[in-house]
Protein backbone atom coordinates (compact mmCIF):
# COMPACT_ATOMS: atom_id res chain seq x y z
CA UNK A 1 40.54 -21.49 -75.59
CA UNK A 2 41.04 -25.41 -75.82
CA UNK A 3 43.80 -24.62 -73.36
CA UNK A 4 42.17 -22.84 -71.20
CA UNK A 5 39.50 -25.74 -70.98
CA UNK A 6 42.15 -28.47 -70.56
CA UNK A 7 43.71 -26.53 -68.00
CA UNK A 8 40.77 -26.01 -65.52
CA UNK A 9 39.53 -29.76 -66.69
CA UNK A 10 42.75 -31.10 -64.74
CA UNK A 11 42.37 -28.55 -62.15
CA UNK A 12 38.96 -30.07 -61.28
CA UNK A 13 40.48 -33.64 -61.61
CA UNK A 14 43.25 -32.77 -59.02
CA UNK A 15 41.04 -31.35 -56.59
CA UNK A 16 38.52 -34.38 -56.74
CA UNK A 17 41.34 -36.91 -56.32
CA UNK A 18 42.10 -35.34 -53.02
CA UNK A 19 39.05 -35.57 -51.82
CA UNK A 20 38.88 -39.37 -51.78
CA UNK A 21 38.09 -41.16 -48.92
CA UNK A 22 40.11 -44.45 -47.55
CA UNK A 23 38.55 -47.61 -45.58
CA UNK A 24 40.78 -48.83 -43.01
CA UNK A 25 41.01 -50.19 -39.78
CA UNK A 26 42.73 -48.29 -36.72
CA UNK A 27 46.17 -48.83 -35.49
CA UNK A 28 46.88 -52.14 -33.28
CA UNK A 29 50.93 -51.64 -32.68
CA UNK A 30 50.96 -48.74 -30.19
CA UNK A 31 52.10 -46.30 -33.22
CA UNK A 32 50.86 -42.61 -33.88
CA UNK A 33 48.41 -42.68 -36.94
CA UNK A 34 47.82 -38.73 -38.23
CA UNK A 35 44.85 -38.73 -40.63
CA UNK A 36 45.38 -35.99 -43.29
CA UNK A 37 42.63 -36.92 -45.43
CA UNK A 38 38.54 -38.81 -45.51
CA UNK A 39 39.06 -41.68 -43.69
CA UNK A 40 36.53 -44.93 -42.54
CA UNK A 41 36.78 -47.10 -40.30
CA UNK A 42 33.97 -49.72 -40.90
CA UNK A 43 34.74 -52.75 -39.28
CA UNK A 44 35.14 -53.87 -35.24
CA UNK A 45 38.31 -53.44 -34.44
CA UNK A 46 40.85 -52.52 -31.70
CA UNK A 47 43.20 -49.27 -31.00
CA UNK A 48 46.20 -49.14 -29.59
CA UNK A 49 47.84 -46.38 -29.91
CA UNK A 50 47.48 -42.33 -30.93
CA UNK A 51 45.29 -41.40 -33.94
CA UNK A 52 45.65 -37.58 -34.48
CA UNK A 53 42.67 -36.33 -36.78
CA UNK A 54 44.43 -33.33 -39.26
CA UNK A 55 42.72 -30.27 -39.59
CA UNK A 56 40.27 -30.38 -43.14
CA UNK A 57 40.77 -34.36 -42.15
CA UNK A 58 37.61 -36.87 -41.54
CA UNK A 59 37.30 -39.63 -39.68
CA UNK A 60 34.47 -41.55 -39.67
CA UNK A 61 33.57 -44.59 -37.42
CA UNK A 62 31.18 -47.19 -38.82
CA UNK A 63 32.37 -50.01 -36.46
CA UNK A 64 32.94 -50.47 -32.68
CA UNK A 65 35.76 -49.66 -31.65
CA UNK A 66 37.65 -51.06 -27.97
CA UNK A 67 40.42 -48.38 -27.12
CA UNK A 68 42.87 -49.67 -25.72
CA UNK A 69 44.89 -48.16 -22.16
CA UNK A 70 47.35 -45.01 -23.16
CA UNK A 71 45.45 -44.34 -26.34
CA UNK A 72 43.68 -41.46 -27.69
CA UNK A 73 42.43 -40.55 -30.48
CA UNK A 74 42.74 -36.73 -30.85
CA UNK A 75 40.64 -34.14 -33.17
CA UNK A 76 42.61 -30.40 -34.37
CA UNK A 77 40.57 -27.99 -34.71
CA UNK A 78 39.34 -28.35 -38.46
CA UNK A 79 39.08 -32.01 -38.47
CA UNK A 80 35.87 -34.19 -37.99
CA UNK A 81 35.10 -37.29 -36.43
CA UNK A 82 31.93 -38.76 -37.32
């Protein structure tokens, strides 16, 4: 039984620990940034280059953000961007 316990204990812990969320700024060197996970971006920043939101991925924009020319930022069908 104690096993049994322990078992779905660190089940529980594994699934919380992917469900953290990072605090980051956008991309500024023309790269291709796929978001596979909770992600915020809080501050005012720039973007240059291609953010590709995963499916069962967040994004979430607290900030203002200036996009640059031959960017994009682009949302599968599953992911959020709030």
């Amino acid at each position: 039984m104690r096993r049994v316990l322990l078992i779905i204990i660190m089940l529980m812990v594994t699934s919380l620990s992917a469900l953290t969320t990072v605090s980051s700024e956008p991309q500024n060197d023309g790269s291709v940034n796929t978001i596979s996970s909770s992600e915020i971006w809080a501050s005012d920043s720039p973007l240059d280059g291609d953010v590709i939101v995963s499916s069962g991925a967040v994004l979430t924009v607290n900030g203002d953000i200036t996009i640059a020319d031959q960017s994009s930022i682009l949302i599968e069908e599953g992911g959020v961007l709030d």
